[in-house]
C-alpha atoms as a PDB file:
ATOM      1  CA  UNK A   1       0.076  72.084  -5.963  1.00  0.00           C
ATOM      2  CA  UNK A   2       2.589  75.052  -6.157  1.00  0.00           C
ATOM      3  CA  UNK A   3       1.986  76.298  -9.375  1.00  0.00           C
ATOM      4  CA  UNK A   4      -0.945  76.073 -11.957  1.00  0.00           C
ATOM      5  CA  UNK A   5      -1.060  75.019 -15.142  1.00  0.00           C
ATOM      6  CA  UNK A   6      -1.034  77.901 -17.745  1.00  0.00           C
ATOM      7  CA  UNK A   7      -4.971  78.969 -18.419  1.00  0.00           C
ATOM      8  CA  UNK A   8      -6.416  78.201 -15.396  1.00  0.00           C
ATOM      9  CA  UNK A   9      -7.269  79.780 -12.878  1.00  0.00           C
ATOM     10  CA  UNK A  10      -9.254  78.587  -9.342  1.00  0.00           C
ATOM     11  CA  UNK A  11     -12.993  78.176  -9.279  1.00  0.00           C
ATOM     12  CA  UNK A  12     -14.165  81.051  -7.652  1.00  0.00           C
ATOM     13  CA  UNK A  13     -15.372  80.316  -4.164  1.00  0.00           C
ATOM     14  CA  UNK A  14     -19.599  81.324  -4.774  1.00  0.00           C
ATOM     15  CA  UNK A  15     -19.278  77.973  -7.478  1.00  0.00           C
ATOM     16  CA  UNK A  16     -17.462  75.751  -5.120  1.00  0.00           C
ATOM     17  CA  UNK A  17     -19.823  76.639  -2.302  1.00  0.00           C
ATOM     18  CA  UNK A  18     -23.050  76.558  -5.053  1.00  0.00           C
ATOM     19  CA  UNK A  19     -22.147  73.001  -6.060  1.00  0.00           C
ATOM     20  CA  UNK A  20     -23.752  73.795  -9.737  1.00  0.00           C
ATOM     21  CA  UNK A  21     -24.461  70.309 -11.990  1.00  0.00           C
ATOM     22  CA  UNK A  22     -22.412  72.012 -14.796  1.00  0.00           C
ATOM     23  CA  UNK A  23     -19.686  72.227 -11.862  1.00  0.00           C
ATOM     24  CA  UNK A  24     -19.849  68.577 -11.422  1.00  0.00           C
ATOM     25  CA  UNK A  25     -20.347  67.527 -15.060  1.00  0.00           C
ATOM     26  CA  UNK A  26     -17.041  69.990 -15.672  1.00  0.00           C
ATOM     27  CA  UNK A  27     -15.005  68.356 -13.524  1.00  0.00           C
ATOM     28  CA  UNK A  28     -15.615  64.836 -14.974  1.00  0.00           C
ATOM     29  CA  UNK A  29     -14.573  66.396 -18.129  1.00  0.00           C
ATOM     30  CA  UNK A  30     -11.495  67.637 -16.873  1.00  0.00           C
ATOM     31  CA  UNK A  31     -10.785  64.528 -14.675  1.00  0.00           C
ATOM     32  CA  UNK A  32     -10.712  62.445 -18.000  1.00  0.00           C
ATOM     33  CA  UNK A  33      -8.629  64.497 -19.697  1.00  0.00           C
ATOM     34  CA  UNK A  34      -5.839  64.512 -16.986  1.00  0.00           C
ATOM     35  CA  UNK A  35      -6.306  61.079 -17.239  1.00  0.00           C
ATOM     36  CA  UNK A  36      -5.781  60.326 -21.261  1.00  0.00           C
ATOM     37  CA  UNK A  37      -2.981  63.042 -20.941  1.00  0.00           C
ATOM     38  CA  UNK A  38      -1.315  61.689 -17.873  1.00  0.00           C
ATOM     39  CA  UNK A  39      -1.393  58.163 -20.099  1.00  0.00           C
ATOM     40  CA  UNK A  40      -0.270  60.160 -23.339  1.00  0.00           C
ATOM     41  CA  UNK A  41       2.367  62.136 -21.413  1.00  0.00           C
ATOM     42  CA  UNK A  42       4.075  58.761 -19.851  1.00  0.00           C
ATOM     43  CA  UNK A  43       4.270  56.526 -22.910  1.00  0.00           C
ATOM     44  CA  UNK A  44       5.695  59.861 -24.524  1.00  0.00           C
ATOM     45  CA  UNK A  45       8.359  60.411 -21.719  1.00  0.00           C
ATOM     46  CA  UNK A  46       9.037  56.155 -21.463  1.00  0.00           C
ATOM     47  CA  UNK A  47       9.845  56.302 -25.362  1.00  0.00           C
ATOM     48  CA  UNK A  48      11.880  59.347 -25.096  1.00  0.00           C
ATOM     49  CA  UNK A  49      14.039  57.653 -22.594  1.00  0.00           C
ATOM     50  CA  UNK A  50      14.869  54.843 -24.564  1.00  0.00           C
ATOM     51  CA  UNK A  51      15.678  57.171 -27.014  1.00  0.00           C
ATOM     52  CA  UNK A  52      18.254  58.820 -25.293  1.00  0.00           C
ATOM     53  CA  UNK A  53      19.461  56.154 -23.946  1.00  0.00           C
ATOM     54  CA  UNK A  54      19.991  54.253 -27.298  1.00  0.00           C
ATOM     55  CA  UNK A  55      21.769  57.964 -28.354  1.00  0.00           C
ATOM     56  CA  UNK A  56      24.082  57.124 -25.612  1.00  0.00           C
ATOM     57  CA  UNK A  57      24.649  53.137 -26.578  1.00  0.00           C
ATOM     58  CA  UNK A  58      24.813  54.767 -29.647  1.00  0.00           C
ATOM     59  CA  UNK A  59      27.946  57.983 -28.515  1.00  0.00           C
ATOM     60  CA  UNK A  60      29.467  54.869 -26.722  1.00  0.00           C
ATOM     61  CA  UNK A  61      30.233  52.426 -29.833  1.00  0.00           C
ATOM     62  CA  UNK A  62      31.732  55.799 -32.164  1.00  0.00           C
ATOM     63  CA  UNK A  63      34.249  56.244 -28.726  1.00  0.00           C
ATOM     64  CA  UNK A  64      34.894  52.489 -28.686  1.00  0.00           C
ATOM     65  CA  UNK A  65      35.587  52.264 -32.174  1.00  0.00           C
ATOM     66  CA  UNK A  66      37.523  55.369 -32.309  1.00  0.00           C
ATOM     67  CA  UNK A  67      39.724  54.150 -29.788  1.00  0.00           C
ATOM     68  CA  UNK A  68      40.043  50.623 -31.432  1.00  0.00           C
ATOM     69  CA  UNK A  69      41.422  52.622 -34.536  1.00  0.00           C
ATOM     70  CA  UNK A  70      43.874  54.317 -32.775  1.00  0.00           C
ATOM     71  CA  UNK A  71      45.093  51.812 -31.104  1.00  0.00           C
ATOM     72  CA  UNK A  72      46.123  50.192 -35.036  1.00  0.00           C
ATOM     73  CA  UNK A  73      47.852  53.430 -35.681  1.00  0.00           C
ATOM     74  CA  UNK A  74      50.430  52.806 -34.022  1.00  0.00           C
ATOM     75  CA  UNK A  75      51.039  49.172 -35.636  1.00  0.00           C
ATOM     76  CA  UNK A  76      53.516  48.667 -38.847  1.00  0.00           C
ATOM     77  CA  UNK A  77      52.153  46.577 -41.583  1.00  0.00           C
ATOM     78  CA  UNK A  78      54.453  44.931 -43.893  1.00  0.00           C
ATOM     79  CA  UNK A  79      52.750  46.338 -46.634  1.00  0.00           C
ATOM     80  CA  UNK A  80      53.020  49.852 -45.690  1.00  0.00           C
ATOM     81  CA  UNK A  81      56.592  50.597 -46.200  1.00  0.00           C
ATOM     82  CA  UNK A  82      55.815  54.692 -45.957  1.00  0.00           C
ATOM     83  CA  UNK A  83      56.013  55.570 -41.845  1.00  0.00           C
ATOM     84  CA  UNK A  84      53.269  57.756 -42.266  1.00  0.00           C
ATOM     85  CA  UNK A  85      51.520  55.657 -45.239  1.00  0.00           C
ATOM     86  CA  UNK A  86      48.310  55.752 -46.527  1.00  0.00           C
ATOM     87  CA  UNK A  87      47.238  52.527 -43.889  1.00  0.00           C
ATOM     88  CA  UNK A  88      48.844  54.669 -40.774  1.00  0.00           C
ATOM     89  CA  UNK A  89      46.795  57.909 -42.468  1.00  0.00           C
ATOM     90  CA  UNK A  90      43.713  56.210 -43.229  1.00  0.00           C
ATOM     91  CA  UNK A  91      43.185  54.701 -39.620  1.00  0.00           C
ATOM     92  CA  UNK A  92      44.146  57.773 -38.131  1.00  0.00           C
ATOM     93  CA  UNK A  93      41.579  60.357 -40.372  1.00  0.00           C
ATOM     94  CA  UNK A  94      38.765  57.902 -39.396  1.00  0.00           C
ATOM     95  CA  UNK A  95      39.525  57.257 -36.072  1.00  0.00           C
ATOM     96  CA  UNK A  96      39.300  61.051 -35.338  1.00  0.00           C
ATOM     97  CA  UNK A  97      35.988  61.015 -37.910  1.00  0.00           C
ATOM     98  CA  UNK A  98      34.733  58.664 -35.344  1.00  0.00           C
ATOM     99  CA  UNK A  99      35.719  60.685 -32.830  1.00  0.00           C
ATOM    100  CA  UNK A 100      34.146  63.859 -33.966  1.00  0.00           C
ATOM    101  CA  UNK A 101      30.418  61.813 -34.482  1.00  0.00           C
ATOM    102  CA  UNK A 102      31.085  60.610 -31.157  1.00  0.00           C
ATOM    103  CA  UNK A 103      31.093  63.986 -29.673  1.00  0.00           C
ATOM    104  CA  UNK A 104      27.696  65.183 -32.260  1.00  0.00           C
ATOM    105  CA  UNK A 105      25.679  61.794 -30.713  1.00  0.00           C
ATOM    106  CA  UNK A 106      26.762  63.169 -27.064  1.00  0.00           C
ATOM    107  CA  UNK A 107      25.880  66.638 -28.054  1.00  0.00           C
ATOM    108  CA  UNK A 108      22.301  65.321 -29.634  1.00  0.00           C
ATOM    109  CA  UNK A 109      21.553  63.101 -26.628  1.00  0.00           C
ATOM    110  CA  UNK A 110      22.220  66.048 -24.232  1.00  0.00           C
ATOM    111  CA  UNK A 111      20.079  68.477 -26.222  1.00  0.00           C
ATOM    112  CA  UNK A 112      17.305  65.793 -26.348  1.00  0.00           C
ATOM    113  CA  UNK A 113      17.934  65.293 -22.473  1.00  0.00           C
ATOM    114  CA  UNK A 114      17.735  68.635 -21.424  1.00  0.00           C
ATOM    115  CA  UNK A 115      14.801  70.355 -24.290  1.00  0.00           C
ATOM    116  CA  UNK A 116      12.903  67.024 -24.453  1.00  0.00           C
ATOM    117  CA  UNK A 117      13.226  64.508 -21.108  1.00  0.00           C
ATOM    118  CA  UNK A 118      13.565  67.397 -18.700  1.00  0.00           C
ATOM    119  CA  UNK A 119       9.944  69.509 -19.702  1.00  0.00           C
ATOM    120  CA  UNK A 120       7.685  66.354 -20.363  1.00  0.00           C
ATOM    121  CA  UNK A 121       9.226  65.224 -16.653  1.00  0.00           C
ATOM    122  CA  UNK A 122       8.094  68.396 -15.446  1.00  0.00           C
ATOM    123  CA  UNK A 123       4.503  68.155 -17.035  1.00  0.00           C
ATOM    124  CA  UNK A 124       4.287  64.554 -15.933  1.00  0.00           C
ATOM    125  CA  UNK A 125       5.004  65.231 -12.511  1.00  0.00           C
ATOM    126  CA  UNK A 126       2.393  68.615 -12.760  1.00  0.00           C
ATOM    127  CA  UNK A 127      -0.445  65.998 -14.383  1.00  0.00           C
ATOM    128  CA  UNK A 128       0.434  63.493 -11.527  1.00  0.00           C
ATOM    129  CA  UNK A 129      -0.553  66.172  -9.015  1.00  0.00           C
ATOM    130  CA  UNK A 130      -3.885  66.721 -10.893  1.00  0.00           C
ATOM    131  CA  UNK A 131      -4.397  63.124 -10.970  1.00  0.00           C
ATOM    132  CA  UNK A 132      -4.461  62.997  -7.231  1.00  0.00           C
ATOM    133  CA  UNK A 133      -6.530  66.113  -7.159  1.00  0.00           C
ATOM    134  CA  UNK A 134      -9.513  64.064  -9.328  1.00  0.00           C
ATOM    135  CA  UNK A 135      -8.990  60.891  -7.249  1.00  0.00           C
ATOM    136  CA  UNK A 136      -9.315  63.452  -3.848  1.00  0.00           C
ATOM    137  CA  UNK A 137     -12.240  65.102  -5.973  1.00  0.00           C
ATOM    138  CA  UNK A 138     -13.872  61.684  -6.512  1.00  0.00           C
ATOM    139  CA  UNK A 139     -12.983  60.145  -3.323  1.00  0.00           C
ATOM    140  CA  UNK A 140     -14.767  63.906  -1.083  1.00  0.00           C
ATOM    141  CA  UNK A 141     -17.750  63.682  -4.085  1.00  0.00           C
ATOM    142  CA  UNK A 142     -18.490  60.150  -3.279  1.00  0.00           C
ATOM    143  CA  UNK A 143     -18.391  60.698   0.552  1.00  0.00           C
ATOM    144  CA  UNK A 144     -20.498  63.817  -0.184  1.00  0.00           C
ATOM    145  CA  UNK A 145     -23.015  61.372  -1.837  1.00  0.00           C
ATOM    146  CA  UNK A 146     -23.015  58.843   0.567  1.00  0.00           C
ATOM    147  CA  UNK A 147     -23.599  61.657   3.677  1.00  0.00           C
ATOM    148  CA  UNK A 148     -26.356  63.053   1.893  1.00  0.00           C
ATOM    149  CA  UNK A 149     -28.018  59.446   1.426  1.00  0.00           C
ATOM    150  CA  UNK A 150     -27.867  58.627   4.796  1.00  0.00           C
ATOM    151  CA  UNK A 151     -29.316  62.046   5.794  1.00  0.00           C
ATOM    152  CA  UNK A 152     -32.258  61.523   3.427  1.00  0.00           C
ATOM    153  CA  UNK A 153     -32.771  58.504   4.754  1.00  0.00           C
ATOM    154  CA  UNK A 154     -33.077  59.193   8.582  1.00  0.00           C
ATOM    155  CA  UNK A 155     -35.979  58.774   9.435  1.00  0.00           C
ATOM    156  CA  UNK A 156     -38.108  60.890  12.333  1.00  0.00           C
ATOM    157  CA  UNK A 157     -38.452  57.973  14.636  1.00  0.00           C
ATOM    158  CA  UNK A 158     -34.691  57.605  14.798  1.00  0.00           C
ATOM    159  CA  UNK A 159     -32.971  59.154  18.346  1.00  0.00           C
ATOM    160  CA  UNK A 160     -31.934  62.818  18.201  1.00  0.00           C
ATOM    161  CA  UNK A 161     -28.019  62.285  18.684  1.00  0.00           C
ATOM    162  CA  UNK A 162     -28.475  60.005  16.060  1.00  0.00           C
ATOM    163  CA  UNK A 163     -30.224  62.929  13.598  1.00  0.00           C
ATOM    164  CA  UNK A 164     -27.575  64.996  15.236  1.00  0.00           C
ATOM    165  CA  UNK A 165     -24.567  62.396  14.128  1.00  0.00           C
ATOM    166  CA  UNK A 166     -26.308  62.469  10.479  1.00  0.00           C
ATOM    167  CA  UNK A 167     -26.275  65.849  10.117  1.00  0.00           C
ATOM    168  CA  UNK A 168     -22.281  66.184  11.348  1.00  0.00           C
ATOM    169  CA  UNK A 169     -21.786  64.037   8.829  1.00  0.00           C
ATOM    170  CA  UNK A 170     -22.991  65.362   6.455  1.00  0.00           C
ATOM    171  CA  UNK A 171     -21.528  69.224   7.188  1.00  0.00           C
ATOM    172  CA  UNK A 172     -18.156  67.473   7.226  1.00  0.00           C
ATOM    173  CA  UNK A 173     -18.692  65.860   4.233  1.00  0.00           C
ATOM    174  CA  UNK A 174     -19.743  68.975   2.731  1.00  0.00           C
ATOM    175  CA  UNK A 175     -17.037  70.899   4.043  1.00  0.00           C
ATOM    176  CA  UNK A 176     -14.445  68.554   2.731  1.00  0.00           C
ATOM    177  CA  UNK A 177     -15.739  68.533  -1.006  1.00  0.00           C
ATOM    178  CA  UNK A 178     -16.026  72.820  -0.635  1.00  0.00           C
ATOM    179  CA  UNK A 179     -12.409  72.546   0.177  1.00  0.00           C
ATOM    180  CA  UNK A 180     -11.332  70.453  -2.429  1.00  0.00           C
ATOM    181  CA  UNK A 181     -13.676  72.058  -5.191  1.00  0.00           C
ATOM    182  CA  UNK A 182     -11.163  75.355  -3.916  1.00  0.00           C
ATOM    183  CA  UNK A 183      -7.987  73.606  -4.654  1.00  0.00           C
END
């Protein structure tokens, strides 16, 4: 990950290497978390997107009507006997009202785009990364686990490369989950 989140800071290397319970029982803590915020975070960003996008549908119909309106402007009605009558005035004053909240929608959607959309896609992208981290975290713990089983379970009858194999096995194992503890 290139950059933290704000308030924390790496385990220091004597815990990682310690491999306290509280260590363990932390990170399970924090691993659901990142998940029910990950979860949060998406629906969050998915319902912000639809917002802005129905902003734009939104910008789109104020141009379209806009530009049906002036396109009446320019017709003469029987009625209006005035060239620049209250008919020819009155479509042209709300065309360019339309106008005008055409441009306010455009100006909302963009603010909502860029101080909205563009952070929570940066924080959902930074709790992604975490949410590999826990599934690397779980995936070296349970490969930690399994390594130490087997080593517990060799027995003194067994071969020496195969004691030998059992305890690479488990020194990889417990190298891995140091190194990922450090992340």
């Amino acid at each position: 990950m290139s950059h933290g989140l704000l308030g924390f800071e790496k385990l220091p290397l004597e815990c990682a290497l310690d491999d306290p319970p509280q260590l363990r029982t932390l990170t399970q803590v924090f691993s659901s978390d990142v998940s029910s915020q990950h979860k949060y975070l998406a629906t969050l960003h998915r319902l912000t997107s639809k917002l802005v996008a129905s902003l734009d549908d939104v910008t789109q119909a104020y141009q379209t009507i806009a530009r049906h309106m002036h396109g009446y402007t320019d017709t003469v009605y029987a009625i209006n006997t005035d060239p620049k009558g209250l008919i020819d005035t009155s479509l042209s004053k709300c065309a360019e009202l339309m106008q005008e909240v055409s441009t306010w929608q455009h100006i909302l959607c963009t603010q909502l785009t860029d101080g909205v959309l563009h952070p929570l896609t940066q924080q959902l992208n930074a709790f992604s990364q975490l949410q590999q981290l826990k599934e690397k975290h779980v995936q070296c713990n349970t490969v930690l686990e399994s390594s130490m089983n087997t080593f517990l379970r060799t027995k003194k009858k067994e071969s020496e490369a195969e004691k030998q194999q059992t305890c690479l096995n488990l020194t990889d194992a417990r190298r891995n989950f140091h190194q990922c503890s450090v992340l």
